[in-house]
PDB file of N, CA and C in Angstrom:
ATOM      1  N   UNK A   1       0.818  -1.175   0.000  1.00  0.00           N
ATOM      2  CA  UNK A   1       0.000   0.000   0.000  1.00  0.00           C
ATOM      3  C   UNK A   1       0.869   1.249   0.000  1.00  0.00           C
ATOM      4  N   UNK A   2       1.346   1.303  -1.276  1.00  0.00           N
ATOM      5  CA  UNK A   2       2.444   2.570  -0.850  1.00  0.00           C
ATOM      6  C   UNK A   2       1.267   3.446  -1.844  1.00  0.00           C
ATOM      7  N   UNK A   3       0.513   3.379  -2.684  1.00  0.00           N
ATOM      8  CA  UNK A   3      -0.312   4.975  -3.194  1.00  0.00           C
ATOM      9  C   UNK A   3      -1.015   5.379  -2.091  1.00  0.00           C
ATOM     10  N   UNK A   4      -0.723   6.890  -2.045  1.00  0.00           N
ATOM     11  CA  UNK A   4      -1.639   7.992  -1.223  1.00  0.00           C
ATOM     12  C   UNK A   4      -3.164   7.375  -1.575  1.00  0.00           C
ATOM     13  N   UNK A   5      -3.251   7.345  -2.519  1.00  0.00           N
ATOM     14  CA  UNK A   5      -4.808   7.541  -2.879  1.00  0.00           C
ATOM     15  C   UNK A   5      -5.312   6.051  -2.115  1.00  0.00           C
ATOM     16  N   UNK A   6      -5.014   5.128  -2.649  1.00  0.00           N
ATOM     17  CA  UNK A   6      -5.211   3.980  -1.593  1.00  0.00           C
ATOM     18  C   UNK A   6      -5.458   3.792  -0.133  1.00  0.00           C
ATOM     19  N   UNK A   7      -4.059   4.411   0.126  1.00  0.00           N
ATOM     20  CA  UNK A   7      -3.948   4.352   1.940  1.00  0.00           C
ATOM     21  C   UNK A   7      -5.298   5.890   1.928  1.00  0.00           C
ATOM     22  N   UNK A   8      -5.953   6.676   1.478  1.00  0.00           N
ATOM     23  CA  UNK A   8      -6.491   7.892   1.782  1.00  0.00           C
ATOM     24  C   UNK A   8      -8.091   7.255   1.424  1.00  0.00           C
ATOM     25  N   UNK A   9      -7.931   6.354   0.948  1.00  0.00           N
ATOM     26  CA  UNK A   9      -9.373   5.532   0.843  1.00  0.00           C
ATOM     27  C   UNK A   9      -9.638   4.687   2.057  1.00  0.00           C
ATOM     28  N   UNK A  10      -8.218   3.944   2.504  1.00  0.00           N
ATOM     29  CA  UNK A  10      -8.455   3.024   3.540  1.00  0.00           C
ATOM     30  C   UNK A  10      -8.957   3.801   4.813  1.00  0.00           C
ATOM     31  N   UNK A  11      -8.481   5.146   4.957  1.00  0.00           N
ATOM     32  CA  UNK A  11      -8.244   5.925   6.016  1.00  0.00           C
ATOM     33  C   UNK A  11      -9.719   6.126   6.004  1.00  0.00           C
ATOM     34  N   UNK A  12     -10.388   7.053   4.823  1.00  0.00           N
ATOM     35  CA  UNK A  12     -11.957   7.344   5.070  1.00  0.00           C
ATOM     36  C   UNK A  12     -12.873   6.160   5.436  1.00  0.00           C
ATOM     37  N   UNK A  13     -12.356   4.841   5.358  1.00  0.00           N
ATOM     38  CA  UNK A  13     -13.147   3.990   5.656  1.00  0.00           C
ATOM     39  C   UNK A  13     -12.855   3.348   7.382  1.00  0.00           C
ATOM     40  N   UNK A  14     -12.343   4.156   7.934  1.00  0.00           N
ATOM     41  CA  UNK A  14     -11.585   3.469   9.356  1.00  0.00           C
ATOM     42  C   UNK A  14     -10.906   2.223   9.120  1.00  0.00           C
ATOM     43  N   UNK A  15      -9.844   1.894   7.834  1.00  0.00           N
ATOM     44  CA  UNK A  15      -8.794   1.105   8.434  1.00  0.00           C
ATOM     45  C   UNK A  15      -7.244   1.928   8.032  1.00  0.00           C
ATOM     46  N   UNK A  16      -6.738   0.838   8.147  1.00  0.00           N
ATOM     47  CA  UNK A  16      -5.190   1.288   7.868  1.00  0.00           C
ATOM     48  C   UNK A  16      -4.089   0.589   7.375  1.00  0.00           C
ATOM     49  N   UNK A  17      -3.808   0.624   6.326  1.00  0.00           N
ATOM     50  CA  UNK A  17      -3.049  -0.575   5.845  1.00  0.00           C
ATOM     51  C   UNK A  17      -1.617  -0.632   6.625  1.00  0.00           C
ATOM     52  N   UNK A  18      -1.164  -1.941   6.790  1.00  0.00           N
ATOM     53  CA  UNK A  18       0.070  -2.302   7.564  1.00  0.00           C
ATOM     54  C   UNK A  18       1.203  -3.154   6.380  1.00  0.00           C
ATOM     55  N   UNK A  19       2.165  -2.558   6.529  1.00  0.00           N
ATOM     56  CA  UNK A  19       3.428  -3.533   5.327  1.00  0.00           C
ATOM     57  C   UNK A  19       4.157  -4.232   6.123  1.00  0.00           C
ATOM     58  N   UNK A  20       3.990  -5.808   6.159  1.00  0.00           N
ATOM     59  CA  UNK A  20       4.429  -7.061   6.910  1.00  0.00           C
ATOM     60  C   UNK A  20       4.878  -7.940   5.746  1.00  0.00           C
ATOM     61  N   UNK A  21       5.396  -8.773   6.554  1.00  0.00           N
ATOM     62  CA  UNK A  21       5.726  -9.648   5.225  1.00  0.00           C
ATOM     63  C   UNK A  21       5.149 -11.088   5.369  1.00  0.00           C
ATOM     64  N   UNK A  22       5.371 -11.972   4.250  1.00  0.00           N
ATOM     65  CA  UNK A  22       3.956 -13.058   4.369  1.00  0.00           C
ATOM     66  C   UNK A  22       4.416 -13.470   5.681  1.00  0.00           C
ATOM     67  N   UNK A  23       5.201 -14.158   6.185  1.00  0.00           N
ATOM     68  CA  UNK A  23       5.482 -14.764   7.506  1.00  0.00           C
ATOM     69  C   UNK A  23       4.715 -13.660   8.587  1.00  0.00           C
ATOM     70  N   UNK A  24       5.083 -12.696   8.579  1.00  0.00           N
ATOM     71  CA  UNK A  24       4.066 -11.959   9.819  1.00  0.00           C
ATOM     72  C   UNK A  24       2.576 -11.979   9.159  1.00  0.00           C
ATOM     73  N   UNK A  25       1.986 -11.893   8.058  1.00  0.00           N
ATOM     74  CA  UNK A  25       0.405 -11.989   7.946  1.00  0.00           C
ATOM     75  C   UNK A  25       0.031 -13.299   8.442  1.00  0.00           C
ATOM     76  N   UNK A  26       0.830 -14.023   8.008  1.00  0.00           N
ATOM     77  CA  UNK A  26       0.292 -15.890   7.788  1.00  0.00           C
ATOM     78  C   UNK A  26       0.279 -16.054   9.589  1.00  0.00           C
ATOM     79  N   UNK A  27       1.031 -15.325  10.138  1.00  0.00           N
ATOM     80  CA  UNK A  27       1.301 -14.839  11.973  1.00  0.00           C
ATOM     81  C   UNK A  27       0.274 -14.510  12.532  1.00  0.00           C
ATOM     82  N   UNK A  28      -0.208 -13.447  12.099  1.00  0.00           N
ATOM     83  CA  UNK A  28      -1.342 -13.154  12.141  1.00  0.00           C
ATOM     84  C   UNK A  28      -2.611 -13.450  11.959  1.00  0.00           C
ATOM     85  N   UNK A  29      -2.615 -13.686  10.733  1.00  0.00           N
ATOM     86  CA  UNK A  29      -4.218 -15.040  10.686  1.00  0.00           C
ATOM     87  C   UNK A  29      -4.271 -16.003  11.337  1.00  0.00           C
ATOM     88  N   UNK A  30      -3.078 -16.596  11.463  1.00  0.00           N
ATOM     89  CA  UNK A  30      -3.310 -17.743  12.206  1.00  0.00           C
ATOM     90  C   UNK A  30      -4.143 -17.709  13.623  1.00  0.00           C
ATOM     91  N   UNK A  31      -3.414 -16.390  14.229  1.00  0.00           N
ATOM     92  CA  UNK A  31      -3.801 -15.996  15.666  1.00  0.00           C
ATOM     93  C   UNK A  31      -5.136 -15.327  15.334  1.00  0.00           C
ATOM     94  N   UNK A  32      -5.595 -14.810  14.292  1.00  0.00           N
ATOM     95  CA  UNK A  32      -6.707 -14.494  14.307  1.00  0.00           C
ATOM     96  C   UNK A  32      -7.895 -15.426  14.547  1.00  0.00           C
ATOM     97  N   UNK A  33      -7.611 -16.751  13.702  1.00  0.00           N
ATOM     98  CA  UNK A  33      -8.350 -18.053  13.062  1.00  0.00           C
ATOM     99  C   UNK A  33      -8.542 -18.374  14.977  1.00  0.00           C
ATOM    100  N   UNK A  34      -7.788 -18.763  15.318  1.00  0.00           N
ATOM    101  CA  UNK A  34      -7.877 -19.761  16.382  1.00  0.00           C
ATOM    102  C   UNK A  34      -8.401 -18.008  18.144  1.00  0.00           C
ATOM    103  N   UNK A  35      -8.501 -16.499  17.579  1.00  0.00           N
ATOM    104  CA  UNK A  35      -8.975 -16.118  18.370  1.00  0.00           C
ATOM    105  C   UNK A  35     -10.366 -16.599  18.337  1.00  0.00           C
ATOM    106  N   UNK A  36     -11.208 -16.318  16.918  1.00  0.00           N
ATOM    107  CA  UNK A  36     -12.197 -16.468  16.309  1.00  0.00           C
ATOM    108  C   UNK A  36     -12.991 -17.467  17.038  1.00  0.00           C
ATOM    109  N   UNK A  37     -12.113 -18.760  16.819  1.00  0.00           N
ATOM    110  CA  UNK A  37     -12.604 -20.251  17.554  1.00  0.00           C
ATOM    111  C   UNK A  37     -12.965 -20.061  18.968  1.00  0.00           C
ATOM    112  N   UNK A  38     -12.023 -19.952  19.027  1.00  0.00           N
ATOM    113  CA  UNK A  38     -12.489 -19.571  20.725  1.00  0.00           C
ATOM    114  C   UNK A  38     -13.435 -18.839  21.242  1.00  0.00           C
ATOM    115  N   UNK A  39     -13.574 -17.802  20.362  1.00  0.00           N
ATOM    116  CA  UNK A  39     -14.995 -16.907  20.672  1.00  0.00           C
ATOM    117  C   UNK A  39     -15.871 -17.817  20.444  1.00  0.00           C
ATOM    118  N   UNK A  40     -16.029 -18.173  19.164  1.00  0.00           N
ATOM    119  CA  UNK A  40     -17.034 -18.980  18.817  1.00  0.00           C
ATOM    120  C   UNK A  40     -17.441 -20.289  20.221  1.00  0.00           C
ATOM    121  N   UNK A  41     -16.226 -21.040  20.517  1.00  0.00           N
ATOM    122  CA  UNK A  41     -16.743 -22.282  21.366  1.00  0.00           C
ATOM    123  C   UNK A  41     -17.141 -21.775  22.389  1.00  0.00           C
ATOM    124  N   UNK A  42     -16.835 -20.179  23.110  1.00  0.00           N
ATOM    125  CA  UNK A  42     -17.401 -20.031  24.411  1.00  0.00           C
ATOM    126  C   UNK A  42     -18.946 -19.409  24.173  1.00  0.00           C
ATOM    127  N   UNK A  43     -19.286 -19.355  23.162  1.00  0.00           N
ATOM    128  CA  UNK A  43     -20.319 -18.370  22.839  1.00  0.00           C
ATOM    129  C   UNK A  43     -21.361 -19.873  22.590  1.00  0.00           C
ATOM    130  N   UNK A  44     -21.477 -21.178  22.639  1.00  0.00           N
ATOM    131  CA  UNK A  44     -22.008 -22.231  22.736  1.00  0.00           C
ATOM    132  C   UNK A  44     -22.225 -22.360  23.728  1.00  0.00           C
TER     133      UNK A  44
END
């Protein structure tokens, strides 16, 4: 996300783009996937 116009779209929409590299996203989802779960099984 290096164009202004991009990151100035993300911004009006409340996010924000972050530059990681695949090992930190794939880091990240992962921990996302298995927060997710967990919400999900306590919410049963």
């Amino acid at each position: 996300m290096q164009s202004p116009e991009a990151r100035g779209q993300l911004a009006r929409q409340g996010a924000a783009a972050q530059l990681e590299s695949s090992a930190e996203f794939t880091a990240f989802m992962k921990a996302e996937r298995e927060r997710i779960a967990r919400i999900g099984r306590e919410a049963l």
